[in-house]
Protein backbone atom coordinates (compact mmCIF):
# COMPACT_ATOMS: atom_id res chain seq x y z
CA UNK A 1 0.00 0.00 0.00
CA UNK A 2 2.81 2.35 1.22
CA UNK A 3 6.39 2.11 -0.44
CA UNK A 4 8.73 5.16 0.67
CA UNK A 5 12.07 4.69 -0.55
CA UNK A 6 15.13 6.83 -0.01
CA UNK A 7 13.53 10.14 0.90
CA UNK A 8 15.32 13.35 2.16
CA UNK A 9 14.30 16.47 3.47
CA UNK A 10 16.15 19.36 4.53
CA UNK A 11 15.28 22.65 5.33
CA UNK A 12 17.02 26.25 5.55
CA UNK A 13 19.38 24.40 3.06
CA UNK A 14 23.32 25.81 2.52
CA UNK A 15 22.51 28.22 5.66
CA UNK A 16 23.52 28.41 9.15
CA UNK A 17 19.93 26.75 10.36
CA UNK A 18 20.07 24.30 7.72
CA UNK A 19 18.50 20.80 9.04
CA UNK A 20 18.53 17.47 7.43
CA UNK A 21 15.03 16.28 8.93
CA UNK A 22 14.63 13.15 6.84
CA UNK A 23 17.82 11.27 6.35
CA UNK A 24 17.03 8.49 4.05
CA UNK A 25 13.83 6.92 4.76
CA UNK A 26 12.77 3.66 3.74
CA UNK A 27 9.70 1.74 4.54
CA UNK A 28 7.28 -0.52 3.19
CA UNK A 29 3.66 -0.94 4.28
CA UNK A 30 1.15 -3.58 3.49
CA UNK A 31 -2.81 -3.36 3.13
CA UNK A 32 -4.20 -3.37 6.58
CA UNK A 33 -0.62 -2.40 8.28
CA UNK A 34 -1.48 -0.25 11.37
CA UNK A 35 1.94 0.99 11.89
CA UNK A 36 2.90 3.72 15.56
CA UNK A 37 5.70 5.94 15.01
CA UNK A 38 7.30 7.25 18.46
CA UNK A 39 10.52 9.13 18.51
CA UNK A 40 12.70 12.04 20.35
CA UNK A 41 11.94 15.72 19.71
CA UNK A 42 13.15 16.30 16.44
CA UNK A 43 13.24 13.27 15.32
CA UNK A 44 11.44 13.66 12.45
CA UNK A 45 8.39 11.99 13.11
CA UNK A 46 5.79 14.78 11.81
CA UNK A 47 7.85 15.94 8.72
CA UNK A 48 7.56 12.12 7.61
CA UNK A 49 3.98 12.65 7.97
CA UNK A 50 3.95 16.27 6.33
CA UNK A 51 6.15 14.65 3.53
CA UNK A 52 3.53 11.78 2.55
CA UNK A 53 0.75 14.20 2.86
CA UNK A 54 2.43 17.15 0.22
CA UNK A 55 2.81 19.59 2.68
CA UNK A 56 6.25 20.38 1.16
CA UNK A 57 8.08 18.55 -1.38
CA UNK A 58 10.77 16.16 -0.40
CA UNK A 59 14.56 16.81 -1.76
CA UNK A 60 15.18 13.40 -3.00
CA UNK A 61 13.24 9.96 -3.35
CA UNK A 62 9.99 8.37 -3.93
CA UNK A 63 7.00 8.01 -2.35
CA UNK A 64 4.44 5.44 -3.54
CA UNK A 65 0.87 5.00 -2.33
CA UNK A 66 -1.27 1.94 -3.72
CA UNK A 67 1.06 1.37 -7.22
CA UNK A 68 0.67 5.14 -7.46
CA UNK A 69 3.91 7.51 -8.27
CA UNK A 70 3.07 10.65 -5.60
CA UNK A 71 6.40 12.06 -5.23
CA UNK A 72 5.81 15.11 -7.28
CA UNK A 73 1.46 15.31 -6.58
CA UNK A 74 0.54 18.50 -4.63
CA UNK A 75 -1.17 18.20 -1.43
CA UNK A 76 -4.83 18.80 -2.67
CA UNK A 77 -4.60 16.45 -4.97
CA UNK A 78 -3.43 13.73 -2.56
CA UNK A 79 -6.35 14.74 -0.20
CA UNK A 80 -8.56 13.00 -2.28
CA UNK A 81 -7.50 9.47 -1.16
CA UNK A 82 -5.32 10.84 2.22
CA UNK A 83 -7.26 10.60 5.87
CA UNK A 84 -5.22 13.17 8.09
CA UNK A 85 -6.11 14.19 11.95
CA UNK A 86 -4.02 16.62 13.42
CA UNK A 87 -2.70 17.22 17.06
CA UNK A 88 -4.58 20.34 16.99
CA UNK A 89 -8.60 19.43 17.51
CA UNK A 90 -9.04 23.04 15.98
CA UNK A 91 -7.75 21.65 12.53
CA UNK A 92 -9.31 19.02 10.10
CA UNK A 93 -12.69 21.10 10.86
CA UNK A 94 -14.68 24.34 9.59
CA UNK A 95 -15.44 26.28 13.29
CA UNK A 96 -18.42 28.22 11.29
CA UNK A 97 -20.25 25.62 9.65
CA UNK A 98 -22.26 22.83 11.44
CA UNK A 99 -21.58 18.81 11.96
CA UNK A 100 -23.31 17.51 9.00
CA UNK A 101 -21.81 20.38 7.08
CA UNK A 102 -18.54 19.37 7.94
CA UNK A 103 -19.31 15.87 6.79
CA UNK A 104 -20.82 17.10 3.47
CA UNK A 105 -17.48 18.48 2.81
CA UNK A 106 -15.37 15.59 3.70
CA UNK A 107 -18.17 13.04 1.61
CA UNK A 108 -17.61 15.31 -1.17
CA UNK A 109 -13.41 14.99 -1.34
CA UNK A 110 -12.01 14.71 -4.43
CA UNK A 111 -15.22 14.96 -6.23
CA UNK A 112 -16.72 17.98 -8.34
CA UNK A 113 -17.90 20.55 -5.88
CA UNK A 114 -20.74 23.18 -6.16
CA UNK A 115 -21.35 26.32 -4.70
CA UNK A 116 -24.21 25.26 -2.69
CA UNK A 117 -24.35 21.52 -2.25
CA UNK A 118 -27.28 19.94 -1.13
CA UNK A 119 -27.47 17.61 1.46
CA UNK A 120 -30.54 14.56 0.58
CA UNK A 121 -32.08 12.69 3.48
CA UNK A 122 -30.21 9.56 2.38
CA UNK A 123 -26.72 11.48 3.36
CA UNK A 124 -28.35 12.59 6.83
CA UNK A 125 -29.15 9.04 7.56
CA UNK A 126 -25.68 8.07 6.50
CA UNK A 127 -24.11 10.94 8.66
CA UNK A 128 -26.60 9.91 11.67
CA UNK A 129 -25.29 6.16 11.48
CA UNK A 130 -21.95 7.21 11.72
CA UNK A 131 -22.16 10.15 14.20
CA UNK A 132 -24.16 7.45 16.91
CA UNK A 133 -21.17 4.94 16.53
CA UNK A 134 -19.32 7.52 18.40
CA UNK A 135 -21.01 7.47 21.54
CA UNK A 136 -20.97 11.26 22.27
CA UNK A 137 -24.38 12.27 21.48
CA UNK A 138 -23.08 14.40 17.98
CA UNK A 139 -25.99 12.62 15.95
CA UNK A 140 -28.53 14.89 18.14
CA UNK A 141 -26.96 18.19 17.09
CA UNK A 142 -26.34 17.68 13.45
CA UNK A 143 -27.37 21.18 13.25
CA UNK A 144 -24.92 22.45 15.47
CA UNK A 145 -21.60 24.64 14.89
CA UNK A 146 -18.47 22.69 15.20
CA UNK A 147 -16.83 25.80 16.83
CA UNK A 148 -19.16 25.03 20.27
CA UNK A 149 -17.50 21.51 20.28
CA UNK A 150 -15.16 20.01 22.87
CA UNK A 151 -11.96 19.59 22.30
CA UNK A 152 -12.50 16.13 22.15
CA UNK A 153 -15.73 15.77 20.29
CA UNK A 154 -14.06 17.60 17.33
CA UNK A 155 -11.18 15.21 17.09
CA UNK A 156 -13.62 12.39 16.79
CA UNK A 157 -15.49 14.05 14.48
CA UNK A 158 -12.18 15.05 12.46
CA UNK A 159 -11.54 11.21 12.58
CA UNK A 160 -14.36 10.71 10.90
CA UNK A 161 -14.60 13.06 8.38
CA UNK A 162 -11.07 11.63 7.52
CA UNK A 163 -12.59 7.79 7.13
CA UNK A 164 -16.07 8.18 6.02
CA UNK A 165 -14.68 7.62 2.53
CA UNK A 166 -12.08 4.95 3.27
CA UNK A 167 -8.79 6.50 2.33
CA UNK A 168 -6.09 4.58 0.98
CA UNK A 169 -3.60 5.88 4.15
CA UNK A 170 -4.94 7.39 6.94
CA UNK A 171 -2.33 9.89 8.96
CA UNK A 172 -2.59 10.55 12.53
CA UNK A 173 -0.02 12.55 13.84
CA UNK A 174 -0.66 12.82 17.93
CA UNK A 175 -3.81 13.24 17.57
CA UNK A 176 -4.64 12.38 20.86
CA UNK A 177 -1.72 14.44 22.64
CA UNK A 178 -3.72 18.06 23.57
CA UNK A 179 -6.72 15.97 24.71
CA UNK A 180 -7.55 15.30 28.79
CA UNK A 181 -6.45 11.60 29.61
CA UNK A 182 -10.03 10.25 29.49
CA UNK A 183 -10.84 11.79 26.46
CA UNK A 184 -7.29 10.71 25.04
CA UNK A 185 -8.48 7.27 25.72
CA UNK A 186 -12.10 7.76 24.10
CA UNK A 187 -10.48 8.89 20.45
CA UNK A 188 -7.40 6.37 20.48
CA UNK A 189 -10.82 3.28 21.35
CA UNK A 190 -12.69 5.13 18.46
CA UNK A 191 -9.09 5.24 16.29
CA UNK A 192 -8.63 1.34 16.77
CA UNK A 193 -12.37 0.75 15.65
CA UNK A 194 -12.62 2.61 13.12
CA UNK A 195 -9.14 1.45 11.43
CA UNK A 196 -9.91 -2.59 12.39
CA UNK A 197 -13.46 -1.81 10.80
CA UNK A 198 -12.41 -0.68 7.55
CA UNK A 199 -9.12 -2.56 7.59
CA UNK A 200 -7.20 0.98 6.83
CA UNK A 201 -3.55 1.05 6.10
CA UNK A 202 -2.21 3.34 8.76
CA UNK A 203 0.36 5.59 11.00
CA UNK A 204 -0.18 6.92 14.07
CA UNK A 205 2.78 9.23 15.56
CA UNK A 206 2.56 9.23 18.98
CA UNK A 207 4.04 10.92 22.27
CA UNK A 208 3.42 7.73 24.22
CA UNK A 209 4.80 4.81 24.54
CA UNK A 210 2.27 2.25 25.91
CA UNK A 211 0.16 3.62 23.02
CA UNK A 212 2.45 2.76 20.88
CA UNK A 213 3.19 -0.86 21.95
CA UNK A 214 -0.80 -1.61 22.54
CA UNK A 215 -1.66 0.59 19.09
CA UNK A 216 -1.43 -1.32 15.83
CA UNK A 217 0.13 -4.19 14.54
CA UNK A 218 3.63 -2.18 13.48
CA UNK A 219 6.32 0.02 15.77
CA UNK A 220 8.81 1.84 14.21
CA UNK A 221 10.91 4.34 16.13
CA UNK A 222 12.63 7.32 14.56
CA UNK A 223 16.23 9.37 15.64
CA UNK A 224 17.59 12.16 13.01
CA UNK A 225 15.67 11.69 10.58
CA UNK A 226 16.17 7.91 10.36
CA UNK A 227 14.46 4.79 11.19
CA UNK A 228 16.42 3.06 13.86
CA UNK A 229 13.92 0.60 15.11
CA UNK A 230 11.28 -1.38 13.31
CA UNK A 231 9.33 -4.27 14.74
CA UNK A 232 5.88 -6.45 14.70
CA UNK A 233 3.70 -9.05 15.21
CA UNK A 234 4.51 -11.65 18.55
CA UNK A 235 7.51 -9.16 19.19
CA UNK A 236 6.14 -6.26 19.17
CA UNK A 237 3.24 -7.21 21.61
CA UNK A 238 6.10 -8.63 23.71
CA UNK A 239 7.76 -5.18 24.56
CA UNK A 240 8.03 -3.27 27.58
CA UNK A 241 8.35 0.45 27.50
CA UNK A 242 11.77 -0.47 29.39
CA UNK A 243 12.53 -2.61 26.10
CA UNK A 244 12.03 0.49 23.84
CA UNK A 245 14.13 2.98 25.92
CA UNK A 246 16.99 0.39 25.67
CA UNK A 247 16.64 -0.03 22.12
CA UNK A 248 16.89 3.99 21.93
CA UNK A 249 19.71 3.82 23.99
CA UNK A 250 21.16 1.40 21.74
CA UNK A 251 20.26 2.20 18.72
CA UNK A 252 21.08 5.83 19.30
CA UNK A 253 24.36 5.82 21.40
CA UNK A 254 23.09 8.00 24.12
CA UNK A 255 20.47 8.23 26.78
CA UNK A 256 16.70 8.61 25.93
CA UNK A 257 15.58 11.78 26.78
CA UNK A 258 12.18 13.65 26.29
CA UNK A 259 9.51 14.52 28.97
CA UNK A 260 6.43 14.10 27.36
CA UNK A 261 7.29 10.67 26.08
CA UNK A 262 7.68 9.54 30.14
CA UNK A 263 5.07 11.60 31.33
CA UNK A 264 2.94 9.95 28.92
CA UNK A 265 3.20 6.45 30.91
């Protein structure tokens, strides 16, 4: 589904702030793969995502997505068949507009849009179906402006909005990390159901680490812009957060250090 091979990034190039962010990348993901990402601070983690989603165009390599050349596509174009929730509940969703607004829009990605679409009865059933699955009462207030939503409740509705077409990757890049704990935990049970439901192919970058290890059937962990840690299956659901601070360590050459990732377990 996924092949990335040899990609580089670096930005402020040939100046005193220049940064390699992507040294090199190479992975390979399979239909169905639900792969965590977890990582330092700087480690690259959300340019990899930014990279497969067009925000900016990578210096060198190829990126691949279902037998499809995508290197050179600009971002809008890859939103047609790209699912992306952001750390930021405020993003993904438009504040002025209602729920099944919002929905309307995301139904309506990568098709021919016009200036005032109409929603049928057929699509408010749909969006009703959908909404109740969540279990936070959104299918009652269809009506209602996104902007009066929780912090929470819009992340879940960003999720879906980014699955209710089934996209061929779906990027989530700490999307639970400026939610509460319990709400954290609401949109990471929603984020497993949805992707085993629709057997979606995808990544998840994440702040912590017991997430990662209980998240998905794929952990890779990134350092300078490289992947110095890949592993699945039996092995993966073997690991200890211990395990992966060792393998860091390892890995690396120095001590694993960053706050949020501890704090996080």
């Amino acid at each position: 589904m996924l092949e990335v091979k040899n990609i580089v990034k670096t930005f402020n190039a040939g100046t005193p702030n220049e940064k390699r962010a992507l040294q090199g990348i190479n992975l390979t993901l399979n239909d169905g793969d639900f792969v965590t990402i977890i990582g330092s601070n700087g480690a690259g983690k959300s340019t990899f995502l930014n990279a497969l989603a067009g925000v900016w165009p990578i210096d060198d390599g190829q990126i691949i997505i279902g037998g499809k050349d995508i290197t050179r596509m600009p971002e809008y174009r890859r939103a047609a068949f790209l699912g992306r929730v952001f750390q930021d509940p405020m993003n993904g969703t438009a504040a002025a507009m209602n729920i099944e607004e919002n929905l309307a829009l995301a139904m309506r990605r990568g098709k021919r849009r016009t200036l005032m679409p109409m929603i049928n009865s057929s699509e408010r059933t749909l969006y009703r179906e959908r909404l109740s699955r969540l279990g936070l009462g959104l299918q009652d207030r269809m009506t209602s402006k996104v902007g009066l939503l929780s912090g929470g409740q819009r992340q879940a509705l960003t999720l879906l909005m980014s699955t209710l077409h089934k996209p061929e990757l779906l990027l989530l890049d700490e999307h639970t990390a400026a939610l509460d704990p319990k709400t954290a935990r609401k949109v990471l049970e929603l984020t497993n159901e949805i992707v085993s439901e629709q057997n979606l192919t995808a990544l998840m970058v994440t702040h912590n680490m017991r997430d990662a290890i209980q998240t998905g059937n794929r952990l890779i962990m990134m350092h300078e812009g490289r992947i110095i840690f890949d592993v699945s299956g039996e092995e993966k659901k073997k690991l200890a957060v211990e395990d992966l601070m060792h393998k860091f360590e390892e890995a690396a050459g120095e001590a694993f250090a960053n706050d949020r990732m501890m704090l996080g377990n």
